[in-house]
PDB file of N, CA and C in Angstrom:
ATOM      1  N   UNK A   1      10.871 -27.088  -1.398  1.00  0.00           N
ATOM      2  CA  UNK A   1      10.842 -25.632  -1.369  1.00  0.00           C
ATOM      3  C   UNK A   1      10.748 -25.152   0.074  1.00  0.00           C
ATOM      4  N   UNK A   2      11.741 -24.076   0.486  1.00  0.00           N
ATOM      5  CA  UNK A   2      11.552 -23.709   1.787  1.00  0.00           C
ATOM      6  C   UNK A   2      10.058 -22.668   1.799  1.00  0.00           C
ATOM      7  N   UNK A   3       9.903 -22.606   3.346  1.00  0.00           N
ATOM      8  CA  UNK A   3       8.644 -21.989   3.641  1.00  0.00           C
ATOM      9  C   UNK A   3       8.930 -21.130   4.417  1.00  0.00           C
ATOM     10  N   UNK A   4       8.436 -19.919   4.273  1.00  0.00           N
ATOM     11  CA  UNK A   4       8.479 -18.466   4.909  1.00  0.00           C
ATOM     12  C   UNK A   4       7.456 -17.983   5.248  1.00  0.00           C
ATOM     13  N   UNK A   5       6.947 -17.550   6.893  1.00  0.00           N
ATOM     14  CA  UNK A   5       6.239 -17.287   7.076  1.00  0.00           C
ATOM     15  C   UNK A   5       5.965 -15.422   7.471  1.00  0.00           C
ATOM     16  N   UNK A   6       5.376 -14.595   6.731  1.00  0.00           N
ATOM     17  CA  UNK A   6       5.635 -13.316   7.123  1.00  0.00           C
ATOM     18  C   UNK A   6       4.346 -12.687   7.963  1.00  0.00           C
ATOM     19  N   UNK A   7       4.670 -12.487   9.173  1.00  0.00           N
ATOM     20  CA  UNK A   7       3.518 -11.778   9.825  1.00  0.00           C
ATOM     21  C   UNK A   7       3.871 -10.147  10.281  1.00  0.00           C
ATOM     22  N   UNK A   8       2.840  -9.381   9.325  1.00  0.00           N
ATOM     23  CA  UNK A   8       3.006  -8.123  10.011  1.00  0.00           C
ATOM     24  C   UNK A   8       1.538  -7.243   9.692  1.00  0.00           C
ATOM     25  N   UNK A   9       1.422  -6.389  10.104  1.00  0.00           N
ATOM     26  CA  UNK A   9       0.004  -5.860   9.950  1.00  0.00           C
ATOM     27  C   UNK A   9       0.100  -4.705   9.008  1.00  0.00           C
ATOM     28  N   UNK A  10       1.382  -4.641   8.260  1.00  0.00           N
ATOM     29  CA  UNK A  10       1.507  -3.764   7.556  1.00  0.00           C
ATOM     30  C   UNK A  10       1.617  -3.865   6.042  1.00  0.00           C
ATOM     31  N   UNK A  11       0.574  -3.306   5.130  1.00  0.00           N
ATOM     32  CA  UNK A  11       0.414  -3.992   3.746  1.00  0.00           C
ATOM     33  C   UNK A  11       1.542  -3.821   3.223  1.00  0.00           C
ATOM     34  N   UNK A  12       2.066  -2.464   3.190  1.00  0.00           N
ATOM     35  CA  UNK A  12       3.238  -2.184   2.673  1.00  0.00           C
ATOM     36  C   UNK A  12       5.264  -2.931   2.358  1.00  0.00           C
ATOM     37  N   UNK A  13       4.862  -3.414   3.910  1.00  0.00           N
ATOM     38  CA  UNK A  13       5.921  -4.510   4.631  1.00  0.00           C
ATOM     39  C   UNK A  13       5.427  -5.799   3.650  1.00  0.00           C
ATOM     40  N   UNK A  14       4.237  -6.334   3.854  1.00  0.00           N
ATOM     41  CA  UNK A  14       3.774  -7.613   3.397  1.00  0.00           C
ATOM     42  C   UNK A  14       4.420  -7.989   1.771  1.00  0.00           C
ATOM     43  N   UNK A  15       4.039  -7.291   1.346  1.00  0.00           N
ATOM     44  CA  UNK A  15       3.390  -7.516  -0.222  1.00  0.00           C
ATOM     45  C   UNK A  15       5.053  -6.921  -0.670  1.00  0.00           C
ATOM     46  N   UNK A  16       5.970  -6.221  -0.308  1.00  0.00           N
ATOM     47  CA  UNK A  16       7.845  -6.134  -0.465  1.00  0.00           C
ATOM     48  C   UNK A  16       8.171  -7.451  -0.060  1.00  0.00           C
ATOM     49  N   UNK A  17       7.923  -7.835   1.141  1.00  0.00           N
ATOM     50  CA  UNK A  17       8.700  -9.160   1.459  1.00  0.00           C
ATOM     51  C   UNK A  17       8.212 -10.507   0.622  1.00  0.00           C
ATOM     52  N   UNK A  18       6.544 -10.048   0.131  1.00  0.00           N
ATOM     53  CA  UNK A  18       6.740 -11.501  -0.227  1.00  0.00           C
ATOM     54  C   UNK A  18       6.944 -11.286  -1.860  1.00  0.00           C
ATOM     55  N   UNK A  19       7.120 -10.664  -2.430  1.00  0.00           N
ATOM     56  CA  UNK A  19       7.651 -10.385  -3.694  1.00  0.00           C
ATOM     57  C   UNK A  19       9.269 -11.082  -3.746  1.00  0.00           C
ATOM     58  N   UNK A  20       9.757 -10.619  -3.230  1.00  0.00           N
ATOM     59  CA  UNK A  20      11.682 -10.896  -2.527  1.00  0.00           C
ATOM     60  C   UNK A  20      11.482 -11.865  -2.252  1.00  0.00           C
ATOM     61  N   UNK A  21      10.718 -12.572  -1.462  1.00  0.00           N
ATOM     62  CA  UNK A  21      11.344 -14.029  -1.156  1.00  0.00           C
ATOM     63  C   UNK A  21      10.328 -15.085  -2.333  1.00  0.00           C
ATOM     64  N   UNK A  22       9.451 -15.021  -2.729  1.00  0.00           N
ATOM     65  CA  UNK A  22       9.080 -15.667  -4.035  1.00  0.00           C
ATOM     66  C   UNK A  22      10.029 -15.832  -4.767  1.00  0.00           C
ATOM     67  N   UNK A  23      10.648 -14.542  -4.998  1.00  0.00           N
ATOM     68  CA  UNK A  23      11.677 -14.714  -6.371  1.00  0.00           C
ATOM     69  C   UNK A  23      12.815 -15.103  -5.727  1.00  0.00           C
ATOM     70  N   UNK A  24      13.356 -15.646  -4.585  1.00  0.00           N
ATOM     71  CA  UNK A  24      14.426 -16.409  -3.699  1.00  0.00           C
ATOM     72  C   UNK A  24      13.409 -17.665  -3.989  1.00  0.00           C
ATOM     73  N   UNK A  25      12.531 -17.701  -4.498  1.00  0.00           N
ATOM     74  CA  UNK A  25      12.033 -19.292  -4.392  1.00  0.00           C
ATOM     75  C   UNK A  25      11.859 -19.897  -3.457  1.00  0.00           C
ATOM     76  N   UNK A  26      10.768 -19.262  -2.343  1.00  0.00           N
ATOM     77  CA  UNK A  26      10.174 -19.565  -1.053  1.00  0.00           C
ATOM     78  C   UNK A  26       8.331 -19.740  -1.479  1.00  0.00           C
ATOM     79  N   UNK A  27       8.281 -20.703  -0.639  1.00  0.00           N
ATOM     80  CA  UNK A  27       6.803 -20.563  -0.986  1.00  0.00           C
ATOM     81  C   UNK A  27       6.283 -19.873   0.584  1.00  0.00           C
ATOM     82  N   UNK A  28       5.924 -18.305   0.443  1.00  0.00           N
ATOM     83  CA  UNK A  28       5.361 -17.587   1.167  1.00  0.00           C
ATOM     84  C   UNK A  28       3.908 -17.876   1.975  1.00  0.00           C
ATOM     85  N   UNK A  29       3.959 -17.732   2.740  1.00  0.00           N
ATOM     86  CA  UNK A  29       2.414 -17.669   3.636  1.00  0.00           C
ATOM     87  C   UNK A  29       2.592 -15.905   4.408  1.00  0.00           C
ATOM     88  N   UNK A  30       1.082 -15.057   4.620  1.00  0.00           N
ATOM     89  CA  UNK A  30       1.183 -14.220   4.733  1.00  0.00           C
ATOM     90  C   UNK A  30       0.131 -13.918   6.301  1.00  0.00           C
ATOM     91  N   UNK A  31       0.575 -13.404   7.028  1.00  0.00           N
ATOM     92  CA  UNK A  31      -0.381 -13.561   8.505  1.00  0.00           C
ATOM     93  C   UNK A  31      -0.515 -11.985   9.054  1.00  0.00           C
ATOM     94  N   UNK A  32      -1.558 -11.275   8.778  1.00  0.00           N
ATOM     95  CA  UNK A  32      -1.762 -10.247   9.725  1.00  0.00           C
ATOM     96  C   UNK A  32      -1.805  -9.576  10.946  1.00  0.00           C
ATOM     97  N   UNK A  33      -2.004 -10.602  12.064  1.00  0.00           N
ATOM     98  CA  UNK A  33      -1.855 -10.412  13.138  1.00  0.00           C
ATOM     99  C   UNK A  33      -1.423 -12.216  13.761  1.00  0.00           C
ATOM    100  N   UNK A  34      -0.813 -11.644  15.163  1.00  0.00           N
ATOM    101  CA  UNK A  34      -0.479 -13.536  16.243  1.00  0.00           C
ATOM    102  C   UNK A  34      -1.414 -14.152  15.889  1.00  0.00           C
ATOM    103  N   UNK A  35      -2.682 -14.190  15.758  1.00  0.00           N
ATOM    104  CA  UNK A  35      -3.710 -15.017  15.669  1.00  0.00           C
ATOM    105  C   UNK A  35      -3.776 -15.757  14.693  1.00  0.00           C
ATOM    106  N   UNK A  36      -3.455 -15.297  13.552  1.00  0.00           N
ATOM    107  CA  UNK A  36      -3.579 -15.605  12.129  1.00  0.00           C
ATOM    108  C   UNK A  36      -2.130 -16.538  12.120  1.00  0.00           C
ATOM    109  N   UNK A  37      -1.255 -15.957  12.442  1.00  0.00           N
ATOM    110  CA  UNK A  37       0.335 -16.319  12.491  1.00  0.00           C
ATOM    111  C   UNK A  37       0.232 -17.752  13.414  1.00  0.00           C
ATOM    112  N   UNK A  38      -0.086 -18.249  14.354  1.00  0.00           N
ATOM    113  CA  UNK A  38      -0.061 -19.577  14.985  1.00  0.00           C
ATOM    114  C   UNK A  38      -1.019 -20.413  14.182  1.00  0.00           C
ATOM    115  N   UNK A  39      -2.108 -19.833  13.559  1.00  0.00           N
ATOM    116  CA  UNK A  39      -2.910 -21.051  12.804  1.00  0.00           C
ATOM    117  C   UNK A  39      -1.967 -20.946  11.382  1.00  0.00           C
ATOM    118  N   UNK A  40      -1.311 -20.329  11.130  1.00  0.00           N
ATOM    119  CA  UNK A  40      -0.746 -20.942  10.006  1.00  0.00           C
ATOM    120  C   UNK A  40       0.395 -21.950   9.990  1.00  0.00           C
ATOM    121  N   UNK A  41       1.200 -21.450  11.083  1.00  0.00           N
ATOM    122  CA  UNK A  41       2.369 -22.212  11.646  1.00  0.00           C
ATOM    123  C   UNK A  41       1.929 -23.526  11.646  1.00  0.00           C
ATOM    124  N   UNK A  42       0.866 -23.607  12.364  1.00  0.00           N
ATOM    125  CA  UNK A  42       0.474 -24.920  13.308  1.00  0.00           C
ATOM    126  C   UNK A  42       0.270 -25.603  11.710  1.00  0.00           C
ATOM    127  N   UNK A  43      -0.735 -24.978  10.663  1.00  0.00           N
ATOM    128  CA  UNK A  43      -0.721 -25.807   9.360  1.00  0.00           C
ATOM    129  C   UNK A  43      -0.003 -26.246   8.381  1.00  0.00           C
ATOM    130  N   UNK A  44       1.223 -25.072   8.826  1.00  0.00           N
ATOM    131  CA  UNK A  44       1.894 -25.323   7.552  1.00  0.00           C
ATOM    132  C   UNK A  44       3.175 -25.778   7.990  1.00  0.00           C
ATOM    133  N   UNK A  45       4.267 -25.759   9.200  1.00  0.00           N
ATOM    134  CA  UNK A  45       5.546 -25.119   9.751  1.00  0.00           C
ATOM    135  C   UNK A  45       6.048 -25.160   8.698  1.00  0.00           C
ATOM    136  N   UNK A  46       6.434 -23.624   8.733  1.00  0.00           N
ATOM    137  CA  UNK A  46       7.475 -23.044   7.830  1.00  0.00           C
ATOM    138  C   UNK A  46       9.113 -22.782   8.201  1.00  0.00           C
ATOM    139  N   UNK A  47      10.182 -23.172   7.454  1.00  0.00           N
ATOM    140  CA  UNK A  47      11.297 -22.788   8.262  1.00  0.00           C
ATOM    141  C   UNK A  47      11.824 -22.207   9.144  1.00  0.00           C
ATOM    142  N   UNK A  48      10.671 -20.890   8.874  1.00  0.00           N
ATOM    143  CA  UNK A  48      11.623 -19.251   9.130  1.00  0.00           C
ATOM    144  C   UNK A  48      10.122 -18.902   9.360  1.00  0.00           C
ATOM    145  N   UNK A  49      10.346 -17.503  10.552  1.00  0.00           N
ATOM    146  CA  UNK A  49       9.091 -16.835  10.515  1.00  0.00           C
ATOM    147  C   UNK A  49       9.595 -15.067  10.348  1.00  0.00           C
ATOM    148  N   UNK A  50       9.145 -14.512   9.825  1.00  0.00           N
ATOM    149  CA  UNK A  50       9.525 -13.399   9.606  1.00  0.00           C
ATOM    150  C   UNK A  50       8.589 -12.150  10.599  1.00  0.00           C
ATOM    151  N   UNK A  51       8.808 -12.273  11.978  1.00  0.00           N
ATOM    152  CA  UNK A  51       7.650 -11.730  12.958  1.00  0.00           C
ATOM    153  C   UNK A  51       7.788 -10.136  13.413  1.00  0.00           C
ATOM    154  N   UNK A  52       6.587  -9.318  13.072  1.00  0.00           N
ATOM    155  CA  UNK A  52       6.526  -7.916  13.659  1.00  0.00           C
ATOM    156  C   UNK A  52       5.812  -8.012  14.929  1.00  0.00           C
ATOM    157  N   UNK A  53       6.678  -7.387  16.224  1.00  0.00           N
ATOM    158  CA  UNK A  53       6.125  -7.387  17.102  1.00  0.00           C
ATOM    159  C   UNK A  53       4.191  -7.006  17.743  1.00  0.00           C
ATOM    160  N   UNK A  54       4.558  -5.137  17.420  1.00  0.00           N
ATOM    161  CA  UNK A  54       3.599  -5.044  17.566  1.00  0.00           C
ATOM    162  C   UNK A  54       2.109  -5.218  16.598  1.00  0.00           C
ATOM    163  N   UNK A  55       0.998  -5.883  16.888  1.00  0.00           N
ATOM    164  CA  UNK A  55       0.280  -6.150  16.043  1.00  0.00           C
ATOM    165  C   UNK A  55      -1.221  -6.130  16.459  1.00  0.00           C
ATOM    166  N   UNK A  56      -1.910  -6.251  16.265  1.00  0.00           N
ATOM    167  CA  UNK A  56      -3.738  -6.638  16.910  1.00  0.00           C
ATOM    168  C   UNK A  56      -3.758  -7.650  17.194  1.00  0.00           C
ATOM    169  N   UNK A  57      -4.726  -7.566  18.287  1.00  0.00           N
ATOM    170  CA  UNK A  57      -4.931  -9.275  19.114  1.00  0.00           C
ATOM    171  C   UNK A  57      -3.811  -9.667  19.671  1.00  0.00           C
ATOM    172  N   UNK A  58      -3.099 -10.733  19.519  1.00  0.00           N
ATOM    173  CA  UNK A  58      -2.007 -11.279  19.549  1.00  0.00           C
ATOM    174  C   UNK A  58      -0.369 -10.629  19.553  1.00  0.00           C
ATOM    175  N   UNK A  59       0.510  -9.884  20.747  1.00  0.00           N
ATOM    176  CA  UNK A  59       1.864  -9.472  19.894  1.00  0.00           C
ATOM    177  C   UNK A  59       2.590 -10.486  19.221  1.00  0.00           C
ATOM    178  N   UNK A  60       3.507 -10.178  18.408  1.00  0.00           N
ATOM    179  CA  UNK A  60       4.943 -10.913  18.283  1.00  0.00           C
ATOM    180  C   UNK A  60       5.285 -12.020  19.729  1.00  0.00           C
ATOM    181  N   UNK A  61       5.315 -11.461  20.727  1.00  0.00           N
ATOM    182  CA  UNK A  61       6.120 -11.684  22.044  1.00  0.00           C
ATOM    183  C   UNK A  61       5.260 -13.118  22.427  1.00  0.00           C
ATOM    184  N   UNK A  62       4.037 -12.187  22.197  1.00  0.00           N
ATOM    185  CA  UNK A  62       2.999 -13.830  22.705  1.00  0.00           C
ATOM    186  C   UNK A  62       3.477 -14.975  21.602  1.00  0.00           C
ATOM    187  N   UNK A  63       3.197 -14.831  20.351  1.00  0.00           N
ATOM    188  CA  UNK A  63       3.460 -15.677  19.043  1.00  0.00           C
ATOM    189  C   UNK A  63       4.584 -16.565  19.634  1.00  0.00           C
ATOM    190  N   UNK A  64       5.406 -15.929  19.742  1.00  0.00           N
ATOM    191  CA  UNK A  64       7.258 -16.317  19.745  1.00  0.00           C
ATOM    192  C   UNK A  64       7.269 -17.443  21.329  1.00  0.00           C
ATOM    193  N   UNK A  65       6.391 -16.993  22.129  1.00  0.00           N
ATOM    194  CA  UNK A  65       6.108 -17.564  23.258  1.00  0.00           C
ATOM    195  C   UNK A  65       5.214 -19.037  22.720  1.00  0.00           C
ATOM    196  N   UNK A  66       4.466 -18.847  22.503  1.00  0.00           N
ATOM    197  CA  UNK A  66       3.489 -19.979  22.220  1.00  0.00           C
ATOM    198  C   UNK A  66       4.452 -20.914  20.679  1.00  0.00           C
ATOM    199  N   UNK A  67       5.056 -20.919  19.997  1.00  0.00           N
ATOM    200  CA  UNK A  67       5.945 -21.223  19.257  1.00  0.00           C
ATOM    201  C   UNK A  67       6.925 -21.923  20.081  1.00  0.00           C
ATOM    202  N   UNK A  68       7.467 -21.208  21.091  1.00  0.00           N
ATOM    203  CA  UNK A  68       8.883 -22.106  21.612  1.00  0.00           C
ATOM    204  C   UNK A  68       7.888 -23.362  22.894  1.00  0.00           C
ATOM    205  N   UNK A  69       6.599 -22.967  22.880  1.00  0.00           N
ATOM    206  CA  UNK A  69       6.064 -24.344  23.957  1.00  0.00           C
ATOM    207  C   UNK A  69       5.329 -25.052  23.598  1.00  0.00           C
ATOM    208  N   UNK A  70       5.250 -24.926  21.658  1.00  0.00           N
ATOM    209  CA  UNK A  70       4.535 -26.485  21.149  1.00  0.00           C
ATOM    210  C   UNK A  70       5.809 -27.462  20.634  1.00  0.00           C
ATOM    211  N   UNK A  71       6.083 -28.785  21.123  1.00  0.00           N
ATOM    212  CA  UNK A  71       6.797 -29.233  20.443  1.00  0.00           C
ATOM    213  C   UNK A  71       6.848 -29.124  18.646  1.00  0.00           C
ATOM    214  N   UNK A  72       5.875 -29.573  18.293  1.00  0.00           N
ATOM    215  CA  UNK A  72       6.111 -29.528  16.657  1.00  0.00           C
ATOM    216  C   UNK A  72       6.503 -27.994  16.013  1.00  0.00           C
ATOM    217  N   UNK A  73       6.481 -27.684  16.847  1.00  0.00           N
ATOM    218  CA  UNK A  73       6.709 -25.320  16.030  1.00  0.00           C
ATOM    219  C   UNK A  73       8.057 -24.815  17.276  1.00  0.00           C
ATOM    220  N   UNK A  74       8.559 -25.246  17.620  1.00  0.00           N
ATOM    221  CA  UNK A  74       9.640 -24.685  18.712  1.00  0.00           C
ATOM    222  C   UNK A  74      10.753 -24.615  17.972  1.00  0.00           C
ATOM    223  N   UNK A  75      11.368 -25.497  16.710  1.00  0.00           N
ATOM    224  CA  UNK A  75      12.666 -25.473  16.081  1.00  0.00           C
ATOM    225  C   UNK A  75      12.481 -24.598  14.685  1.00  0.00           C
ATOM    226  N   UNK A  76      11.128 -23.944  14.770  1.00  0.00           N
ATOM    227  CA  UNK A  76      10.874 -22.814  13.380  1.00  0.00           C
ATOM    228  C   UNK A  76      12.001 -21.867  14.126  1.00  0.00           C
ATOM    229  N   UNK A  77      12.765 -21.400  13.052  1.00  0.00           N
ATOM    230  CA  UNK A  77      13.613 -20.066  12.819  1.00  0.00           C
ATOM    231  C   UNK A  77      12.763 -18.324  13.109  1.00  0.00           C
ATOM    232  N   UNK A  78      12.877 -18.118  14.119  1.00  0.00           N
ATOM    233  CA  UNK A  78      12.457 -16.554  13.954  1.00  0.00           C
ATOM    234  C   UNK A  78      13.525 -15.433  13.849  1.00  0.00           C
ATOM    235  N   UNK A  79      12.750 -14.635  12.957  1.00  0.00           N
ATOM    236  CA  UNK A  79      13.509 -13.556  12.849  1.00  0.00           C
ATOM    237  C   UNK A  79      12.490 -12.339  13.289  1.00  0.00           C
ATOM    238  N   UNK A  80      12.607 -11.481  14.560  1.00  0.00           N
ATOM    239  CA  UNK A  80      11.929 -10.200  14.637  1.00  0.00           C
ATOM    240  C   UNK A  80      12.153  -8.965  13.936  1.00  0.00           C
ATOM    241  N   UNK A  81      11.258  -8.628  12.822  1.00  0.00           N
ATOM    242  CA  UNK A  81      10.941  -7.197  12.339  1.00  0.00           C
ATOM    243  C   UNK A  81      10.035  -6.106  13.195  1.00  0.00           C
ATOM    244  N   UNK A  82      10.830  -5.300  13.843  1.00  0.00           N
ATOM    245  CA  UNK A  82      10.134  -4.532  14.657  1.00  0.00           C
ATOM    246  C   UNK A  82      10.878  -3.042  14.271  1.00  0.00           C
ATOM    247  N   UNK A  83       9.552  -1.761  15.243  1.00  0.00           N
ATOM    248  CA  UNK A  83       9.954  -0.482  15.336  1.00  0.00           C
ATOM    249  C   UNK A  83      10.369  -0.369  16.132  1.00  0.00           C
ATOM    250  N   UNK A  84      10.463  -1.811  17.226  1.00  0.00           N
ATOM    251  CA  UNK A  84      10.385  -1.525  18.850  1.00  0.00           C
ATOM    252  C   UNK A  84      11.853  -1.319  18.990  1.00  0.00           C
ATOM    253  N   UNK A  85      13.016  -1.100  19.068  1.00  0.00           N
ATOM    254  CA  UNK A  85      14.532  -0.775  18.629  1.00  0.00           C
ATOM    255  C   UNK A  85      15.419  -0.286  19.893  1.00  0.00           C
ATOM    256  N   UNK A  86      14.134  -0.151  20.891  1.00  0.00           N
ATOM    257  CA  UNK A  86      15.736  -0.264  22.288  1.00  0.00           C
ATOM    258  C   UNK A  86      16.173  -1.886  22.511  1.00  0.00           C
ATOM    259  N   UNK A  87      17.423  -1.579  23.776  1.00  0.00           N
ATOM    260  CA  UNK A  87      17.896  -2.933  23.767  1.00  0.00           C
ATOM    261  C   UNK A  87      17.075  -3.143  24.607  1.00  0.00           C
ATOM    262  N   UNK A  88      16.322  -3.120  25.575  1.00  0.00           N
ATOM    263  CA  UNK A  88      15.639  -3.516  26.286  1.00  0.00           C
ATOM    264  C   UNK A  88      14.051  -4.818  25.497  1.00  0.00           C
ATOM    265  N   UNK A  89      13.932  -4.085  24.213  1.00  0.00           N
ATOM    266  CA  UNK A  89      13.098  -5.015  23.362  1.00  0.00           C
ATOM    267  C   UNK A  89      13.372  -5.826  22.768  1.00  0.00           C
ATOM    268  N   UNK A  90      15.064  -5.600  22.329  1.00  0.00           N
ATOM    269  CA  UNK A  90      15.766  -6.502  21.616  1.00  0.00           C
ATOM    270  C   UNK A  90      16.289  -7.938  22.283  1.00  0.00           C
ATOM    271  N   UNK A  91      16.381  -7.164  23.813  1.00  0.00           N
ATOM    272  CA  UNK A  91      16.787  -8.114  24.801  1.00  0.00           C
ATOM    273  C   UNK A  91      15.863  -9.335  25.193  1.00  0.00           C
ATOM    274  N   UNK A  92      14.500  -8.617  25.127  1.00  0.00           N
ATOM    275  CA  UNK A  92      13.402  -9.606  25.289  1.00  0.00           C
ATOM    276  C   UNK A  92      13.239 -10.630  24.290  1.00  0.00           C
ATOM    277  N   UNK A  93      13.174  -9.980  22.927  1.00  0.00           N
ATOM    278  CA  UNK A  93      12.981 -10.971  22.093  1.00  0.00           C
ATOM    279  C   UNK A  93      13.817 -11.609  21.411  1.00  0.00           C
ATOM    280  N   UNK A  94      15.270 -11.705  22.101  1.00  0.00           N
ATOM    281  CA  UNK A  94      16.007 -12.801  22.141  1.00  0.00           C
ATOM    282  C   UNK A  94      15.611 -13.812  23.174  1.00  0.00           C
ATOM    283  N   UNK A  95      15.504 -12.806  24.264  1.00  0.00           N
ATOM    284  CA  UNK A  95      14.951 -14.185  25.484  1.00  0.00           C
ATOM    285  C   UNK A  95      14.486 -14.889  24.833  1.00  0.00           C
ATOM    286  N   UNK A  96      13.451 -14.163  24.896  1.00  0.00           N
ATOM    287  CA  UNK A  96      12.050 -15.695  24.267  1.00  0.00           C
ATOM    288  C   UNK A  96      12.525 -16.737  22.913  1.00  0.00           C
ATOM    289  N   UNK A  97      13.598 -16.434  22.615  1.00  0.00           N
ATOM    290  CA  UNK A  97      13.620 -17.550  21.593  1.00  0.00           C
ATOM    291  C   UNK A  97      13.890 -17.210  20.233  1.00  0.00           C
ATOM    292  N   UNK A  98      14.091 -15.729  19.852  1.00  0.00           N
ATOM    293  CA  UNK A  98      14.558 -15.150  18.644  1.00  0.00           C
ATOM    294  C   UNK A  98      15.464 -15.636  18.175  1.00  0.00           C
ATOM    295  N   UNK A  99      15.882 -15.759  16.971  1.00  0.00           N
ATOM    296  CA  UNK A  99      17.072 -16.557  16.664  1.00  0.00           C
ATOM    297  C   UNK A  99      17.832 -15.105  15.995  1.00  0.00           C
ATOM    298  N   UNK A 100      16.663 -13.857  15.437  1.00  0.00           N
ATOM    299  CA  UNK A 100      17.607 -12.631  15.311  1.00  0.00           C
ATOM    300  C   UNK A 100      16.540 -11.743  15.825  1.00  0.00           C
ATOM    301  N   UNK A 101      17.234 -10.598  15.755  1.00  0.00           N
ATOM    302  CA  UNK A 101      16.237  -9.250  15.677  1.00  0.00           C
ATOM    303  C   UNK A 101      16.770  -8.200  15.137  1.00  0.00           C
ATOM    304  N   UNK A 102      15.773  -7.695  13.958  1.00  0.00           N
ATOM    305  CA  UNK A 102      16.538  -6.583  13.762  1.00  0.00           C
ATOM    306  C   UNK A 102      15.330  -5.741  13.190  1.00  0.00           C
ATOM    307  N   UNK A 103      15.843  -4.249  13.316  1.00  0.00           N
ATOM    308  CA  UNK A 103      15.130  -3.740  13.635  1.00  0.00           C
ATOM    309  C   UNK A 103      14.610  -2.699  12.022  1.00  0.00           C
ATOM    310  N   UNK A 104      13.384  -1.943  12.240  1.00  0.00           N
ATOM    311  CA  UNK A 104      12.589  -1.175  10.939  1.00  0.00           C
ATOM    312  C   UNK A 104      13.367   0.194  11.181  1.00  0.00           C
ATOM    313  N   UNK A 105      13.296   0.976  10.391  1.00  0.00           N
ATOM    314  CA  UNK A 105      13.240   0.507   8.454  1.00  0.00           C
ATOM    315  C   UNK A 105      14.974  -0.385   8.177  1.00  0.00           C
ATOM    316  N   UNK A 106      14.558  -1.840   7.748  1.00  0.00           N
ATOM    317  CA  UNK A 106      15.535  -2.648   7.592  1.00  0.00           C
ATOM    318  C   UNK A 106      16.127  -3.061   6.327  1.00  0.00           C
ATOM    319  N   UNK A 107      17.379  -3.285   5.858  1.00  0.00           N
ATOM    320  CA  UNK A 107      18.213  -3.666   4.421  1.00  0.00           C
ATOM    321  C   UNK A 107      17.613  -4.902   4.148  1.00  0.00           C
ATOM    322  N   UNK A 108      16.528  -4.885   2.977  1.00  0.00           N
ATOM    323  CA  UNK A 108      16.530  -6.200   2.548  1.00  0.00           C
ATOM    324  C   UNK A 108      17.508  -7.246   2.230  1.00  0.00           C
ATOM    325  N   UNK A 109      18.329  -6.376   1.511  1.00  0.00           N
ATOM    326  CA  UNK A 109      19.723  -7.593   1.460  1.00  0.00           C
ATOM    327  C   UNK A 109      20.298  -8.245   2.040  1.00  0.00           C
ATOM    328  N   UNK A 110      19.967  -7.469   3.566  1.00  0.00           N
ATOM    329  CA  UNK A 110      20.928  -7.865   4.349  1.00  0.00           C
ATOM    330  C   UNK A 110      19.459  -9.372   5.575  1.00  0.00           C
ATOM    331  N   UNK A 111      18.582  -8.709   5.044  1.00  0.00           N
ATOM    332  CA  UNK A 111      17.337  -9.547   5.730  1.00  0.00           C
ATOM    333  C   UNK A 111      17.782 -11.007   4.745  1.00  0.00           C
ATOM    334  N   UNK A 112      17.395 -10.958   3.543  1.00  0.00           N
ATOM    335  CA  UNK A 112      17.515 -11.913   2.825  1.00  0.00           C
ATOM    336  C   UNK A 112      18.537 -13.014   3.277  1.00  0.00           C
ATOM    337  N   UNK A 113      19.511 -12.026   3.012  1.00  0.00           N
ATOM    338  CA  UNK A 113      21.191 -13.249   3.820  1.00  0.00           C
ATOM    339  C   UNK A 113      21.211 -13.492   5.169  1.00  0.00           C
ATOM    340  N   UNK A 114      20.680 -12.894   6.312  1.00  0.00           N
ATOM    341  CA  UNK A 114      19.929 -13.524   7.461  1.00  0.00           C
ATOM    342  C   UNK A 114      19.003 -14.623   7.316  1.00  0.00           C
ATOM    343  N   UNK A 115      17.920 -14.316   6.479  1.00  0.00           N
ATOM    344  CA  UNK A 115      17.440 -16.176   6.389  1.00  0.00           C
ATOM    345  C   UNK A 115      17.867 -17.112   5.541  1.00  0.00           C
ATOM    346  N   UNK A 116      18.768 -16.830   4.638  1.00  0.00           N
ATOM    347  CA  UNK A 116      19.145 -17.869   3.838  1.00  0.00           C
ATOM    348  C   UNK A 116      20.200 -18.471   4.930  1.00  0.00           C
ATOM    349  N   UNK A 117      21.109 -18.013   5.843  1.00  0.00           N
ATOM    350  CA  UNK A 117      22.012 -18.205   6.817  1.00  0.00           C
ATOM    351  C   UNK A 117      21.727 -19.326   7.854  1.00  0.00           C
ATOM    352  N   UNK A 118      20.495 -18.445   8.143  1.00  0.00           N
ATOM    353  CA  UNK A 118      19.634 -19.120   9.194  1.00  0.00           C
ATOM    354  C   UNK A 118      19.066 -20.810   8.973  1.00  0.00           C
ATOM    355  N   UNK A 119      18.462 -20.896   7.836  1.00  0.00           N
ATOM    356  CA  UNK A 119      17.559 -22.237   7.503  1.00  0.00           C
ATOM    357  C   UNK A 119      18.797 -23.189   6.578  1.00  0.00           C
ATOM    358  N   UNK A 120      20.517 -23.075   6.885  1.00  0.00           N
ATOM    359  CA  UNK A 120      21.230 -23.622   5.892  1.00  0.00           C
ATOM    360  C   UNK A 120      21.376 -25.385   6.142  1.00  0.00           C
TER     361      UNK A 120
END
């Protein structure tokens, strides 16, 4: 079973995505803020991470950073869910290692077929 990891600080976001990808037959893990999001990684690596930038404690940016410089978590799949939507943010978090970004309020359908794409 693939593994999906969704970090965002938003209940609303949370509890849609992991409904949708359950029933895609993912076994979900759910992370509130970076902090929460690297101790799960580190326990579980999940295929795909499903990352909102801005968050408490920890951003996205740091996460995505500390992800691409542990060997065992550097080949997880990220995808950024953000409000942050200039190119200048988009630009960054490709730097660092995004494999997409796209931006809120986003097409699930079209999220969905981004990670099924992604982890093939």
């Amino acid at each position: 079973m693939r593994k999906i990891l969704i970090v965002d600080d938003e209940p609303n976001i949370v509890m849609s995505l992991e409904y949708i990808f359950k029933k895609e037959n993912f076994e979900v893990f759910i992370a509130r803020d970076g902090t929460e999001a690297i101790e799960i990684a580190e326990n579980n690596i999940p295929d795909i991470i499903l990352l909102d930038i801005m968050m408490p404690n920890v951003d996205g940016y740091q996460v995505l950073k500390y992800l691409k410089g542990d060997e065992n978590l550097s080949k997880i799949k990220v995808i950024f869910l953000s409000a942050k939507n200039k190119a200048s943010d988009i630009e960054l978090g490709l730097q660092l290692g995004a494999d997409k970004y796209m931006s809120k309020p986003f097409s699930v359908k079209k999220l969905v077929k981004e990670v099924k794409e992604l982890i093939k």
